[in-house]
Protein backbone atom coordinates (compact mmCIF):
# COMPACT_ATOMS: atom_id res chain seq x y z
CA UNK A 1 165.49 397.65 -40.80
CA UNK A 2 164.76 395.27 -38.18
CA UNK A 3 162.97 392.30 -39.36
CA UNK A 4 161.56 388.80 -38.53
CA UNK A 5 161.07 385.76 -40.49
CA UNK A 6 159.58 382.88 -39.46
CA UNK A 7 159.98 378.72 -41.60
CA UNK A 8 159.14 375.76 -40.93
CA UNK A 9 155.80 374.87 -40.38
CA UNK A 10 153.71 372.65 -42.31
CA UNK A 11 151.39 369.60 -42.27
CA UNK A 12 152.02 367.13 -39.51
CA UNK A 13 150.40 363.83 -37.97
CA UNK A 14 148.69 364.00 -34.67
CA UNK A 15 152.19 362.88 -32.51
CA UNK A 16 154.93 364.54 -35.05
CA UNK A 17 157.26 367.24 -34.80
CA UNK A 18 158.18 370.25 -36.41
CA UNK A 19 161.37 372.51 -35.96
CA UNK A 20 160.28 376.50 -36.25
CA UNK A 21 162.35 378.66 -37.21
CA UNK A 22 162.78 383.07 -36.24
CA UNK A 23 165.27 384.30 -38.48
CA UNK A 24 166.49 387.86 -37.58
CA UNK A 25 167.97 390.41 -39.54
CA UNK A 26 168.60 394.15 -38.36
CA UNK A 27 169.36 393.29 -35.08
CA UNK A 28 170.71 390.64 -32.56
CA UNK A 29 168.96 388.00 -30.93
CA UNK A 30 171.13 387.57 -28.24
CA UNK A 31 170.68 391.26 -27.08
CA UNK A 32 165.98 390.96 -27.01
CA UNK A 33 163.41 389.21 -25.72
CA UNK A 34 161.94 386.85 -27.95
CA UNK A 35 158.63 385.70 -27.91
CA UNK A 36 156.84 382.69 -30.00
CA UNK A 37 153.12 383.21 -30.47
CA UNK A 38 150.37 381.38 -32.20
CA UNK A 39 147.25 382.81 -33.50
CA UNK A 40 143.96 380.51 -34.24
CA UNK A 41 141.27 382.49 -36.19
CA UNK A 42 138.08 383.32 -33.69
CA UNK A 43 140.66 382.37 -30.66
CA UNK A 44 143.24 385.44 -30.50
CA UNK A 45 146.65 385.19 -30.05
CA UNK A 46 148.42 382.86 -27.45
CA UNK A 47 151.75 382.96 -25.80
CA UNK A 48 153.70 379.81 -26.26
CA UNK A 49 157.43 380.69 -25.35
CA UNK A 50 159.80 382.86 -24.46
CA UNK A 51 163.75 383.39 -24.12
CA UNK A 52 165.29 386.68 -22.69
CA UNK A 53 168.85 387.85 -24.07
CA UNK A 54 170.05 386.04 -20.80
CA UNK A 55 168.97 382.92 -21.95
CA UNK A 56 166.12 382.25 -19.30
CA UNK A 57 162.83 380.42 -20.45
CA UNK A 58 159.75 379.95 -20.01
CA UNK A 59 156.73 378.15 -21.55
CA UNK A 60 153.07 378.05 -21.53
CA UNK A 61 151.58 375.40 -19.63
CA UNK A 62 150.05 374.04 -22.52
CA UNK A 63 153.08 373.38 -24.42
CA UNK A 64 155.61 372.37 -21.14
CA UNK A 65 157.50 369.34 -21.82
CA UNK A 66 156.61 369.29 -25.20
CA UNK A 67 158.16 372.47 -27.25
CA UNK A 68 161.54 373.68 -26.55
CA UNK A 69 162.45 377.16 -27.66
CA UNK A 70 166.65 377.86 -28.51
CA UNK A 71 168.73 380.21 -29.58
CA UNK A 72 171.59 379.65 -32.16
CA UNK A 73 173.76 383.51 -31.94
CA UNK A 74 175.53 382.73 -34.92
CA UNK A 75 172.73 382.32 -37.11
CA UNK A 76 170.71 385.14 -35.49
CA UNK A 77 167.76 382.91 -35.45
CA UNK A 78 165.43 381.59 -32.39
CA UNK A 79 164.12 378.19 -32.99
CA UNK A 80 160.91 376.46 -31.45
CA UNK A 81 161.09 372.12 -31.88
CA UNK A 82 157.22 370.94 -31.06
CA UNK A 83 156.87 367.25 -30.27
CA UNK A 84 154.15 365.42 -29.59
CA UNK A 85 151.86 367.38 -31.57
CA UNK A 86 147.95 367.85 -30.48
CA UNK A 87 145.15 368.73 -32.82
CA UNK A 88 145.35 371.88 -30.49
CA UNK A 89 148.79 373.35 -31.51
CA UNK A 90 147.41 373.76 -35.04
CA UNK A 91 147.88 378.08 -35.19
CA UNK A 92 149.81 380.60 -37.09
CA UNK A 93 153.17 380.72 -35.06
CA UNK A 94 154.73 383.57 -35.24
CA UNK A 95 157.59 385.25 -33.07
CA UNK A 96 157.72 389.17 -31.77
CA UNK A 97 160.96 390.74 -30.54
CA UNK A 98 160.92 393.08 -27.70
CA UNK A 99 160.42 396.45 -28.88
CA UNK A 100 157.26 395.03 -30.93
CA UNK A 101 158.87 393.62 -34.14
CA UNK A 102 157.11 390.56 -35.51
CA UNK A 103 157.04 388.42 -38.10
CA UNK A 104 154.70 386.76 -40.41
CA UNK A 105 154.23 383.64 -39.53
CA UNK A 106 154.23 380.06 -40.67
CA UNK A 107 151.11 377.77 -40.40
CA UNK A 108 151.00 374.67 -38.24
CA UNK A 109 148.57 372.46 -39.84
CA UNK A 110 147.90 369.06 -37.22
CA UNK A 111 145.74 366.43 -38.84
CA UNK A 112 145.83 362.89 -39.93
């Protein structure tokens, strides 16, 4: 069964940084598309980031310079390091694989 599951969010100051974590099992990584999302309640779901099984990728313009999205093969898990964190980024983040698989989510709360 192919499954996602995300770690790592949390409580952070208005500046900090958090490491997100995607941890596969079922499948490989290397071989989808995978997406990081957020979801604010009232606001939908946003796209935040992107990496294909090439390795290209691509952010939102919101979060450009400030998140970077990896990929570590070996541990069949996609990452997603936020820095500078805004009042903004607080969301459910969540990640989707192609072919619709998605995880649960871990909350991003931003607040001092």
């Amino acid at each position: 069964e192919a499954k996602l599951v995300e770690s790592g969010g949390g409580l952070v100051q208005p500046g900090g940084s958090l490491r997100l974590s995607c941890a596969a099992s079922g499948f490989s990584v290397s071989s989808v598309y995978i997406n990081w999302m957020r979801r604010v309640p009232g606001k939908g779901e946003d796209w935040v980031s992107s990496i294909t099984s090439d390795g290209a990728i691509k952010y939102s313009d919101s979060v450009k310079g400030r998140f970077t999205i990896s990929r570590d093969n070996a541990k069949n898990t996609v990452y997603l390091q936020m820095n500078s964190l805004q009042s903004e980024d607080a969301a459910l983040y969540f990640c989707v694989a192609q072919g619709g698989v998605r995880g649960q989510g871990t909350q991003v709360t931003v607040s001092s």
